[in-house]
N, C-alpha and C. Protein backbone atom coordinates (compact mmCIF):
# COMPACT_ATOMS: atom_id res chain seq x y z
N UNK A 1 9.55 -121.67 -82.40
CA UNK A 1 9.29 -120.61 -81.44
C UNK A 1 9.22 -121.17 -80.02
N UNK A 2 8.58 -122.21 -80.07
CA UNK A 2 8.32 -122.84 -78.79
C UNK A 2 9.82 -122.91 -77.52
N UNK A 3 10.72 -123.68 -78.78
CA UNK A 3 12.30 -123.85 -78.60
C UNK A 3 12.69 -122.92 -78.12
N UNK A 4 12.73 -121.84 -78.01
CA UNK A 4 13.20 -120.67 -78.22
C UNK A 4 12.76 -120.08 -76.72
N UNK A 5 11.86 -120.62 -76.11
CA UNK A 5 10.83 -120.43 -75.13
C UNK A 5 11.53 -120.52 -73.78
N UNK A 6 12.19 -121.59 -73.97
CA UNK A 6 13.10 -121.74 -72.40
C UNK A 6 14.40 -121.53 -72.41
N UNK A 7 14.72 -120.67 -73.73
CA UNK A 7 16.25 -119.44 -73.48
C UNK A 7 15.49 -118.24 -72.65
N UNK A 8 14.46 -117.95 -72.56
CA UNK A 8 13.67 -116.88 -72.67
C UNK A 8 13.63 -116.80 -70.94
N UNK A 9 13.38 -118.00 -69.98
CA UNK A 9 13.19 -118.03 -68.81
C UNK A 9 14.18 -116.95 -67.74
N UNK A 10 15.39 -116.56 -67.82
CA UNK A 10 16.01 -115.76 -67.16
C UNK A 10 15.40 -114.27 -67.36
N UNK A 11 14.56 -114.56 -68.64
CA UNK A 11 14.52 -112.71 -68.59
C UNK A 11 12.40 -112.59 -68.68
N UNK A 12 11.71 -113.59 -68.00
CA UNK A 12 10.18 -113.44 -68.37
C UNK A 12 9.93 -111.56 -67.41
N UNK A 13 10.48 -111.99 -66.33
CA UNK A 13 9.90 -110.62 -65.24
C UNK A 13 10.36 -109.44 -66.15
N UNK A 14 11.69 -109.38 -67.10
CA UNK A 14 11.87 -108.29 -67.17
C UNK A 14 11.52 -108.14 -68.63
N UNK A 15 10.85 -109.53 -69.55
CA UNK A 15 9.56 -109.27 -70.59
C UNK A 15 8.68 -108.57 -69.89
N UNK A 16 7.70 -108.93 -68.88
CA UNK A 16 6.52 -108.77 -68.36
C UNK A 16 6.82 -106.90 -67.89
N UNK A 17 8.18 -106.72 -67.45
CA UNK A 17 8.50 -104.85 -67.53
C UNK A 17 7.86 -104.19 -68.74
N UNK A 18 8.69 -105.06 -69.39
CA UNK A 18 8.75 -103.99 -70.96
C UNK A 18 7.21 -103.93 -71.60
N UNK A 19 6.26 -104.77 -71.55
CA UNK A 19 5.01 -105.01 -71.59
C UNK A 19 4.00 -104.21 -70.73
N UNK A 20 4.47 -104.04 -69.94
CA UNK A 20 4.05 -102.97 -68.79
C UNK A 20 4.58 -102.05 -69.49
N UNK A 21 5.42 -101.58 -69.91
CA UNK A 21 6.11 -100.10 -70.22
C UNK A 21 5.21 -99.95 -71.51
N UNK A 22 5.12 -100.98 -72.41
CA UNK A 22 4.79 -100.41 -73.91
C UNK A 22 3.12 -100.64 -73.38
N UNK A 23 2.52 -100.82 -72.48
CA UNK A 23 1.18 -100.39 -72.67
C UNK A 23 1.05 -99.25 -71.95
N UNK A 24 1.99 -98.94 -70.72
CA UNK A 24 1.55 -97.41 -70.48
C UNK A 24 2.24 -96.30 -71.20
N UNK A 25 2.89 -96.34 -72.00
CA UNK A 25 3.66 -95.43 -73.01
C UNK A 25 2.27 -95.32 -74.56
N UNK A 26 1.52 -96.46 -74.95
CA UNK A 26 0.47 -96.17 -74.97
C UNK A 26 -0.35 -95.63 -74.93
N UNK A 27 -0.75 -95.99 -73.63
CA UNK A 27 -1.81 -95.26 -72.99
C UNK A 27 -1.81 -93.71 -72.81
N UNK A 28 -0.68 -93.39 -72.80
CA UNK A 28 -0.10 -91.93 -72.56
C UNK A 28 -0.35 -91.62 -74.03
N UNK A 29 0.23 -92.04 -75.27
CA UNK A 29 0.10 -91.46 -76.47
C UNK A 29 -1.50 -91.04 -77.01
N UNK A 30 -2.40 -92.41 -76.15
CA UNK A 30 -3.45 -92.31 -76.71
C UNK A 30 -4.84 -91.26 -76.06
N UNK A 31 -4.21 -90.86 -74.82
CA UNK A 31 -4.59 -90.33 -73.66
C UNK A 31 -4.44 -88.77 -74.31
N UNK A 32 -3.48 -88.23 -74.97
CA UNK A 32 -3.61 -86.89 -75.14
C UNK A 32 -4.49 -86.20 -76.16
N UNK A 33 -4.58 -86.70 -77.38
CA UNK A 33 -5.49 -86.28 -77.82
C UNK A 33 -7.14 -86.01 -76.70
N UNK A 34 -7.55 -86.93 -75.85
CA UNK A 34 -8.48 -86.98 -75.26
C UNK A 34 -8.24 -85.06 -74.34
N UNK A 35 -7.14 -85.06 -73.99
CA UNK A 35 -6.87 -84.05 -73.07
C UNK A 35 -6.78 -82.72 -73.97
N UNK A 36 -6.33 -82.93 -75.26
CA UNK A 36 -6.50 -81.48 -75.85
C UNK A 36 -8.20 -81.32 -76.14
N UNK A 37 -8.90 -82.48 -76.75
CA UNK A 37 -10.51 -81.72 -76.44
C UNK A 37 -10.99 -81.53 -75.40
N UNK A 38 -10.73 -81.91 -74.32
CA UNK A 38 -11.01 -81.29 -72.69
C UNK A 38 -10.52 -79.85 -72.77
N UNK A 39 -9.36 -79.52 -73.27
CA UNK A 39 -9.22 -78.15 -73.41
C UNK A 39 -9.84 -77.62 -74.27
N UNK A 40 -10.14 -78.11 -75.40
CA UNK A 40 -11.40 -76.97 -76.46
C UNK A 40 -12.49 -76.93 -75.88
N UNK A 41 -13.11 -78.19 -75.15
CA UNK A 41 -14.49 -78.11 -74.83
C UNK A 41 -14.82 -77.92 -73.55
N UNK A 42 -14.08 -77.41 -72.83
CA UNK A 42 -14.22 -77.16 -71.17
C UNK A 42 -13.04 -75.90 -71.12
N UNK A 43 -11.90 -75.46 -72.09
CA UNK A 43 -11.26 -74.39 -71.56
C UNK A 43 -11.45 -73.48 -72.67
N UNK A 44 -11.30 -73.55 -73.87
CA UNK A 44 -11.54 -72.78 -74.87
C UNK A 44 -12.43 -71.63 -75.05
N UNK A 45 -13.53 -73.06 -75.38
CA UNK A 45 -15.01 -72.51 -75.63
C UNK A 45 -15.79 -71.68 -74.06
N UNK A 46 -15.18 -71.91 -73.01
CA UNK A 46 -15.90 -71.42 -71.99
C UNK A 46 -15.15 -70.23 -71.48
N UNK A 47 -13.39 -70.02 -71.93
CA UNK A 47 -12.46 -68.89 -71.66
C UNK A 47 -11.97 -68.91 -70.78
N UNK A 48 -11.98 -70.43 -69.82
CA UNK A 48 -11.43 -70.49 -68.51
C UNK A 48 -10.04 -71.18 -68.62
N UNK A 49 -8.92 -69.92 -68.35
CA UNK A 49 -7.71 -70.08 -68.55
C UNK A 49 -7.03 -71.16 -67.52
N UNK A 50 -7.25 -70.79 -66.16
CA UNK A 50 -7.22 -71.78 -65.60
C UNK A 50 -7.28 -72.82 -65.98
N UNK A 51 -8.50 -73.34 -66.39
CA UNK A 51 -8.64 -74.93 -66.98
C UNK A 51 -7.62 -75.04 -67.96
N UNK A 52 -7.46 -74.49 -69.00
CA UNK A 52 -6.37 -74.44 -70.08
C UNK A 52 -5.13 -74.69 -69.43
N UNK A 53 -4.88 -74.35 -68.40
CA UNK A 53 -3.22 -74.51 -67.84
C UNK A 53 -3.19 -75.50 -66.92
N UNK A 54 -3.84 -76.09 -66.68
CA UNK A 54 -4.42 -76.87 -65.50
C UNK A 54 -4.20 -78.43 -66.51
N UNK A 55 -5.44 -78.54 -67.27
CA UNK A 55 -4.56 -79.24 -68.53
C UNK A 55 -4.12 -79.59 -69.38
N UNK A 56 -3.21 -78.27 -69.24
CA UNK A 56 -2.17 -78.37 -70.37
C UNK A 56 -0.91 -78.88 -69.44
N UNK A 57 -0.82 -79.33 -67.70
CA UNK A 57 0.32 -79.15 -67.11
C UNK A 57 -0.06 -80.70 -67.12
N UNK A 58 -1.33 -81.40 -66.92
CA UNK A 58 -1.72 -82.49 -66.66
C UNK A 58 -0.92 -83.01 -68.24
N UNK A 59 -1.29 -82.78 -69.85
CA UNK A 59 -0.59 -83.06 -70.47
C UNK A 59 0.97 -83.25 -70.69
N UNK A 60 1.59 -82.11 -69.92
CA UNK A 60 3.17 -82.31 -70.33
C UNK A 60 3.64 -83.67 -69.55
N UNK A 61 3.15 -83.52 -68.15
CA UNK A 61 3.27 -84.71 -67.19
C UNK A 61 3.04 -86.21 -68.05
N UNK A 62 1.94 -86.08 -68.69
CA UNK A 62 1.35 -87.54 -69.34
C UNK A 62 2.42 -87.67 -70.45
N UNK A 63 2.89 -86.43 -71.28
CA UNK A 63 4.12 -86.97 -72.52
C UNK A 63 5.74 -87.03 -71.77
N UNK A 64 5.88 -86.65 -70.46
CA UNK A 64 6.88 -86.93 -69.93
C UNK A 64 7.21 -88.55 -69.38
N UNK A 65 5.88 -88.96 -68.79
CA UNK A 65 5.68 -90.28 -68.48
C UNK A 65 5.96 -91.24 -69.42
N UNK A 66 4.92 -90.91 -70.65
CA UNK A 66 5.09 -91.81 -71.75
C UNK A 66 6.54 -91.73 -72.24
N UNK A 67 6.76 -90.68 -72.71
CA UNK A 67 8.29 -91.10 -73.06
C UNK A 67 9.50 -91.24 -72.42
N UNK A 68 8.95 -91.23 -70.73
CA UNK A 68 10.12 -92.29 -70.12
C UNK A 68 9.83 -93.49 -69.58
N UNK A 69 8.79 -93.90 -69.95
CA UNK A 69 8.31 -95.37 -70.39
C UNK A 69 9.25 -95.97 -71.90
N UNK A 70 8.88 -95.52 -72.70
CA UNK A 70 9.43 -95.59 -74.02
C UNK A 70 10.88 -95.55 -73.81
N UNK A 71 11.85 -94.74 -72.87
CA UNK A 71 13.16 -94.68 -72.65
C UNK A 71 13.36 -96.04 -71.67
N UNK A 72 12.65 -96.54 -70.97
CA UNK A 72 12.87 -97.73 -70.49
C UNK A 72 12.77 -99.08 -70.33
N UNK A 73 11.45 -98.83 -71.59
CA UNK A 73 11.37 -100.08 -72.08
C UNK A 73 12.27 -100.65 -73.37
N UNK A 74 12.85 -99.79 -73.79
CA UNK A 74 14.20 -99.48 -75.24
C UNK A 74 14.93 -100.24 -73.95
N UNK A 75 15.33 -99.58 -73.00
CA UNK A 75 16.09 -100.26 -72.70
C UNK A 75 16.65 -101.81 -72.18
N UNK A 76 15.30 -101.98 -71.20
CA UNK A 76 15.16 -103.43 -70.87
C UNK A 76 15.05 -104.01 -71.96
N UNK A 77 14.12 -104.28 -73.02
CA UNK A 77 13.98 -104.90 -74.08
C UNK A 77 15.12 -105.01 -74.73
N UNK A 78 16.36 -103.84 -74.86
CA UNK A 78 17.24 -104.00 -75.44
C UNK A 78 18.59 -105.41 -74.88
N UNK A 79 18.11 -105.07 -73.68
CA UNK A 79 18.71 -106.07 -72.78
C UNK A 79 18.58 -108.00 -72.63
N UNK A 80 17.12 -107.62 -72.83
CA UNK A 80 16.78 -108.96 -73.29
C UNK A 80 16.99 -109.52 -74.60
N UNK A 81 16.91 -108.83 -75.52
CA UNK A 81 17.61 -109.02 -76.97
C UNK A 81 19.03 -109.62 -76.56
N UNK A 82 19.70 -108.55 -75.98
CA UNK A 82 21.71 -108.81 -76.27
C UNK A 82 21.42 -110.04 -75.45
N UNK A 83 21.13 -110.44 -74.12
CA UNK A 83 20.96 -111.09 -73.40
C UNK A 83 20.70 -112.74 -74.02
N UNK A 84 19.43 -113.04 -74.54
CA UNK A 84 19.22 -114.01 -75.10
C UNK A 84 19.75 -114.12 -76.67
N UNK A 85 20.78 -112.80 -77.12
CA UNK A 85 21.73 -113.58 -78.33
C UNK A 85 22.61 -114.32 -77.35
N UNK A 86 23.27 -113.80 -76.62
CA UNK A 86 24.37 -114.74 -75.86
C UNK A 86 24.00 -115.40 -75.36
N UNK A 87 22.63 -116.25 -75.35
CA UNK A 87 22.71 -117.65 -74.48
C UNK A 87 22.38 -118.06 -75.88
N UNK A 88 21.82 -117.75 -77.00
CA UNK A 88 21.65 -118.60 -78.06
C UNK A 88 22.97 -118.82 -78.65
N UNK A 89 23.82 -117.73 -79.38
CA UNK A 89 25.56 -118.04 -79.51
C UNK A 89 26.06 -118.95 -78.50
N UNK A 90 25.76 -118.96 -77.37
CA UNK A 90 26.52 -119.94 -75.96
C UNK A 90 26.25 -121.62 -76.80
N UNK A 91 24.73 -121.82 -77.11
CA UNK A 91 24.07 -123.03 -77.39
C UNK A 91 24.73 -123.90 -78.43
N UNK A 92 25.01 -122.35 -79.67
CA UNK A 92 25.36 -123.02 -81.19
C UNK A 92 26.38 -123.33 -81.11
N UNK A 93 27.68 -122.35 -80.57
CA UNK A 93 28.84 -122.67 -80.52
C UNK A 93 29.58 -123.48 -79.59
């Protein structure tokens, strides 16, 4: 693994992206449940529609984020994959 470590150097910033991406794509997944009991227990139970739409708009925003986090970290990551097969194929062959 270690070996493997300094094929890896052309692409650390755009590891350190995708790491950034998969913890706020995360954070977003783990974040909504929290936001639908803000709506039972502050819009529901009290009948204030407002609050209910308020966030429910704050939610769509948070699953839009997350899953274009998730659309861009697929991608960089995918990049670094193809990326460091062709310097490892470059090495063997």
């Amino acid at each position: 693994m270690i070996k493997l470590m300094r094929f890896m150097k052309p692409y650390r910033m755009t590891l350190v992206l995708v790491l950034v991406l998969a913890f706020a794509q995360s954070f977003a997944n783990l974040y909504l449940p929290t936001l639908i009991a803000d709506i039972v227990d502050n819009g529901v139970v009290k009948g204030d529609i407002g609050y209910i739409w308020r966030t429910g708009g704050l939610m769509l925003l948070v699953a839009i984020g997350g899953t274009i986090c998730a659309i861009v970290g697929a991608f960089f990551g995918a990049r670094v994959a193809t990326g460091l097969g062709k310097i490892i194929r470059g090495k063997i062959f």
